[in-house]
C-alpha atoms as a PDB file:
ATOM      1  CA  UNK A   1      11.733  11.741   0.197  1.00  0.00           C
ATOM      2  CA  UNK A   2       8.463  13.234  -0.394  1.00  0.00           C
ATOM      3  CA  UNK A   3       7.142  14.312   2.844  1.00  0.00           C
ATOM      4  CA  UNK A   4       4.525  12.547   4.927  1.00  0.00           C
ATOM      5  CA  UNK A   5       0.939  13.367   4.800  1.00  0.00           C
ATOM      6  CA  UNK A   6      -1.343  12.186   7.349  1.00  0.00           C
ATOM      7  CA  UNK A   7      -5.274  11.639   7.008  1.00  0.00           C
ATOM      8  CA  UNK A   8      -7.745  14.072   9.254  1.00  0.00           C
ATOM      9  CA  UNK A   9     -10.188  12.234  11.289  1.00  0.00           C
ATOM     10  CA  UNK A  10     -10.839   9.160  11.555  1.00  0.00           C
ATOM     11  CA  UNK A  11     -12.138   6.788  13.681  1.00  0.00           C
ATOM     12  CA  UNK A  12      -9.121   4.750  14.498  1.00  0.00           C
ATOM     13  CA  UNK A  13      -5.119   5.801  14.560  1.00  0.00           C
ATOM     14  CA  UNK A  14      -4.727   7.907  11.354  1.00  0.00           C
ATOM     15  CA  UNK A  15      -2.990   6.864   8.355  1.00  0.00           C
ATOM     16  CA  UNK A  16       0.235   7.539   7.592  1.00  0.00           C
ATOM     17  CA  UNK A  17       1.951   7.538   4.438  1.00  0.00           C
ATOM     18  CA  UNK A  18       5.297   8.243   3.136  1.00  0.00           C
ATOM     19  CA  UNK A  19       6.227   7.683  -1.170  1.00  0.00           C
ATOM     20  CA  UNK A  20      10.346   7.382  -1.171  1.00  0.00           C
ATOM     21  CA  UNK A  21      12.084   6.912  -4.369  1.00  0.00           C
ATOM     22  CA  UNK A  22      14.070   3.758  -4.854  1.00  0.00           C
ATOM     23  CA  UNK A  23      17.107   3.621  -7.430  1.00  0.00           C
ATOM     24  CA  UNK A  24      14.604   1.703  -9.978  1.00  0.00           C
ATOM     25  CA  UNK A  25      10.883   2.933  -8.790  1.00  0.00           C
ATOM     26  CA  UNK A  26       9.202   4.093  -5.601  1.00  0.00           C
ATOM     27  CA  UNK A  27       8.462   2.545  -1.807  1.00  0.00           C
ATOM     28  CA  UNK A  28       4.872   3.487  -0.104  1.00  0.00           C
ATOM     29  CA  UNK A  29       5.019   3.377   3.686  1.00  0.00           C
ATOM     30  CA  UNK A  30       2.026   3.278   4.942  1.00  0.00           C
ATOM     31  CA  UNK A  31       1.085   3.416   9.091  1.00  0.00           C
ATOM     32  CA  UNK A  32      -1.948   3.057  10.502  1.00  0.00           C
ATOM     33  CA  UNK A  33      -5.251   1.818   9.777  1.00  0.00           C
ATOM     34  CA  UNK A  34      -6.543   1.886   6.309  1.00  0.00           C
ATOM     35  CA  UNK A  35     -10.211   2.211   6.145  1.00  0.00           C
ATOM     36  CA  UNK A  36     -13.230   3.944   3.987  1.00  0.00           C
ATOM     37  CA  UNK A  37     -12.038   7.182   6.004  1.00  0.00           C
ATOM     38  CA  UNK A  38      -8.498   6.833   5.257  1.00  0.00           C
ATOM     39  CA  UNK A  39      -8.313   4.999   1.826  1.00  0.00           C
ATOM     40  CA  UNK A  40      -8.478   7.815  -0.526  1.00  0.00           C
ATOM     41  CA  UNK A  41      -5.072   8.985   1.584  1.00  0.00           C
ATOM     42  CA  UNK A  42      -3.565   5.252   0.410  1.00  0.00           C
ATOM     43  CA  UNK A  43      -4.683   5.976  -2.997  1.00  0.00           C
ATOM     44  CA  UNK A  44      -3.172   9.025  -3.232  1.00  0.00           C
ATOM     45  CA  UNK A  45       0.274   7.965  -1.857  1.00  0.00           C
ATOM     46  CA  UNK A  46      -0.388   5.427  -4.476  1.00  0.00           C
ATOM     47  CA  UNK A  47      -0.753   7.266  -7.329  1.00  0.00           C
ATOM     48  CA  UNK A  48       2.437   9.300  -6.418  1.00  0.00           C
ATOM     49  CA  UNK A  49       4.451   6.728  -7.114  1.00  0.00           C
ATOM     50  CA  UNK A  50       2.888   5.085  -9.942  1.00  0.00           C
ATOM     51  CA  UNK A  51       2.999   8.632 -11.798  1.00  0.00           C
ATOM     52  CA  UNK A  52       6.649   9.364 -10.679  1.00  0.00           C
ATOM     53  CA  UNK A  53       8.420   6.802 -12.476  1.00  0.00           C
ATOM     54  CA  UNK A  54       8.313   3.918 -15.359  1.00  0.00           C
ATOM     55  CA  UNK A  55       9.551   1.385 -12.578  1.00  0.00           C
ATOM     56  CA  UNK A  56       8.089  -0.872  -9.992  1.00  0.00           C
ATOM     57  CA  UNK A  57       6.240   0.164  -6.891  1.00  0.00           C
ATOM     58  CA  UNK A  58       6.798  -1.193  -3.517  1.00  0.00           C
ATOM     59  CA  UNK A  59       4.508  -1.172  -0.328  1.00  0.00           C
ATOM     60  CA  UNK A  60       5.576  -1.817   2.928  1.00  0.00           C
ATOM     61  CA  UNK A  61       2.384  -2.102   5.134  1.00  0.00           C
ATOM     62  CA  UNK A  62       4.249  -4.015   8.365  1.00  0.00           C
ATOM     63  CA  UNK A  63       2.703  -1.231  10.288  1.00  0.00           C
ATOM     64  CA  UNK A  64      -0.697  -1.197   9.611  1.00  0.00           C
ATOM     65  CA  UNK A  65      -3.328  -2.295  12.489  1.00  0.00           C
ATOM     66  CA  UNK A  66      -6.591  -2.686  10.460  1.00  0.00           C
ATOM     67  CA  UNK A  67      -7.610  -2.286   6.399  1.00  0.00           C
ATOM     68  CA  UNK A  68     -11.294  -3.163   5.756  1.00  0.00           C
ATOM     69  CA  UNK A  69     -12.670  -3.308   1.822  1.00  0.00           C
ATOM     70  CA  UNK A  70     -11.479  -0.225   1.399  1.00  0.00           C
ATOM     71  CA  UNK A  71      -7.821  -0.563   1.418  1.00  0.00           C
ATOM     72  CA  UNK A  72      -8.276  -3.809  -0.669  1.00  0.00           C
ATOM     73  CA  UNK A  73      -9.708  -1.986  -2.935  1.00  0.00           C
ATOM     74  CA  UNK A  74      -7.564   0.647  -3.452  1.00  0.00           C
ATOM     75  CA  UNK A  75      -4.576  -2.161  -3.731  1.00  0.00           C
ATOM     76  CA  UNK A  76      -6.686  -4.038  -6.086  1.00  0.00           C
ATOM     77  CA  UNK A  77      -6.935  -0.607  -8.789  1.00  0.00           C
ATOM     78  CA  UNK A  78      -3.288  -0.093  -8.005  1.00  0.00           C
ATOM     79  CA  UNK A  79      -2.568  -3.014  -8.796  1.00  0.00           C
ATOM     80  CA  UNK A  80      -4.284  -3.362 -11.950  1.00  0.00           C
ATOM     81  CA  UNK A  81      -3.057   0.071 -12.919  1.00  0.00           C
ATOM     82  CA  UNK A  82       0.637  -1.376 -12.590  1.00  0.00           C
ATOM     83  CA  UNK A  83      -0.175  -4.667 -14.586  1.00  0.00           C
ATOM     84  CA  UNK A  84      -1.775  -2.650 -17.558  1.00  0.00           C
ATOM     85  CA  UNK A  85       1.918  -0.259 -17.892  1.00  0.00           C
ATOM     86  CA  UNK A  86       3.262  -4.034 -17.522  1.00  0.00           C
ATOM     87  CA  UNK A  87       5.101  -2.829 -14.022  1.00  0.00           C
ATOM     88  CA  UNK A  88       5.497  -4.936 -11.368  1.00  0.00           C
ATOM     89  CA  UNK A  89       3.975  -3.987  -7.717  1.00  0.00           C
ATOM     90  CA  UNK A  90       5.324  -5.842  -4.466  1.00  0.00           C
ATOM     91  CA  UNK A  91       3.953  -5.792  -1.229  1.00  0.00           C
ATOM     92  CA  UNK A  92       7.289  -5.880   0.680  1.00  0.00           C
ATOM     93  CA  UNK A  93       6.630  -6.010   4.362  1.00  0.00           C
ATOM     94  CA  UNK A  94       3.049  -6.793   5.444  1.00  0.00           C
ATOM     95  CA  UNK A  95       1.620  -7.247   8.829  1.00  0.00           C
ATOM     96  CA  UNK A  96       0.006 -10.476  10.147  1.00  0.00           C
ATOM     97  CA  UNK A  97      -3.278  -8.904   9.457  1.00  0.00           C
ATOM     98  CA  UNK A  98      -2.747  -7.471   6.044  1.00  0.00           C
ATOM     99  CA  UNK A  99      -1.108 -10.732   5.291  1.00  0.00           C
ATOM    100  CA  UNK A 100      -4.340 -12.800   6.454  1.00  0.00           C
ATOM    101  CA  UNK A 101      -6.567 -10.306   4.516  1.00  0.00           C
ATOM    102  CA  UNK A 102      -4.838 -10.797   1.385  1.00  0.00           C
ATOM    103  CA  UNK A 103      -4.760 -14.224   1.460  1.00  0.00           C
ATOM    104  CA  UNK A 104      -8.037 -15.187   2.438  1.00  0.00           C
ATOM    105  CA  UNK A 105      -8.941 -13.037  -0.631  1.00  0.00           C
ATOM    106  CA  UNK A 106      -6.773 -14.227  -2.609  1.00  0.00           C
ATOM    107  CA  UNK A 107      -5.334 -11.117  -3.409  1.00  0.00           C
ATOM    108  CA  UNK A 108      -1.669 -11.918  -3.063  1.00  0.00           C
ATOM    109  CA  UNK A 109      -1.366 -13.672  -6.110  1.00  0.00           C
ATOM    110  CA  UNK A 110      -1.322 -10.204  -7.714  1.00  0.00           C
ATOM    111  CA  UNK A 111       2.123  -9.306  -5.602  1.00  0.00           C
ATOM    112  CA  UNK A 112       5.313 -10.608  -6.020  1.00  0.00           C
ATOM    113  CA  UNK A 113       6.088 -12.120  -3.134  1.00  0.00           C
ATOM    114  CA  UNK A 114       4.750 -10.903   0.366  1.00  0.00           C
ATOM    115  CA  UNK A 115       7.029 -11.359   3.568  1.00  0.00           C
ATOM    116  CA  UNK A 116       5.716 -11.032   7.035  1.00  0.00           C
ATOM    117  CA  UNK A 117       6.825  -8.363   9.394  1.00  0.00           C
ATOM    118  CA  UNK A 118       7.683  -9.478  12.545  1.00  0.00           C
ATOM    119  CA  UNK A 119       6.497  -8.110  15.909  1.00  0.00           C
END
């Protein structure tokens, strides 16, 4: 496990993020609220794992609170990144508002398939 990093100040809960290697890639944790403060902390735990191996890359945001533009945009490059070293990226676990975020933008057409956490 590669140890947690948290983000300095910001103006909600920080951000949280873990990078964990599974037996065929890597699983991002991320806790939190993913914002224009905190994104470049997503992006990082992103990279991490996209660097680290040749497999796929899952995300597991069922704990996040809030992600503006910010986080969809770092999702969005990570996502692309994956697709162009023809990897596949899955959102895992997803809160009800992550979930609603990605589907009103239709973002979650570039995921495998997204399951809800439950409260």
């Amino acid at each position: 496990m590669v140890p947690q990093i948290q983000s300095p100040k910001s103006s909600g809960p920080p951000l949280r993020c873990s990078v964990d290697t599974l037996a065929d890639g890597h699983l991002v944790v991320a806790e939190g609220e993913i914002d224009i403060a905190t994104a470049p902390l997503f992006a990082d735990a992103l990279d991490r794992a996209i660097a680290g191996s040749s497999g796929p890359v899952v995300i597991d945001l069922a704990e996040i609170a809030f992600m503006d533009a910010a986080g969809l945009r770092v999702l969005s490059a990570a996502a692309a990144d994956l697709a162009g070293r023809g990897r596949p990226v899955e959102i895992r676990r997803a809160s009800p508002l992550v979930r609603r975020v990605l589907d009103i933008t239709c973002l979650s057409q570039f995921f495998l398939p997204t399951t809800e956490a439950k409260d």
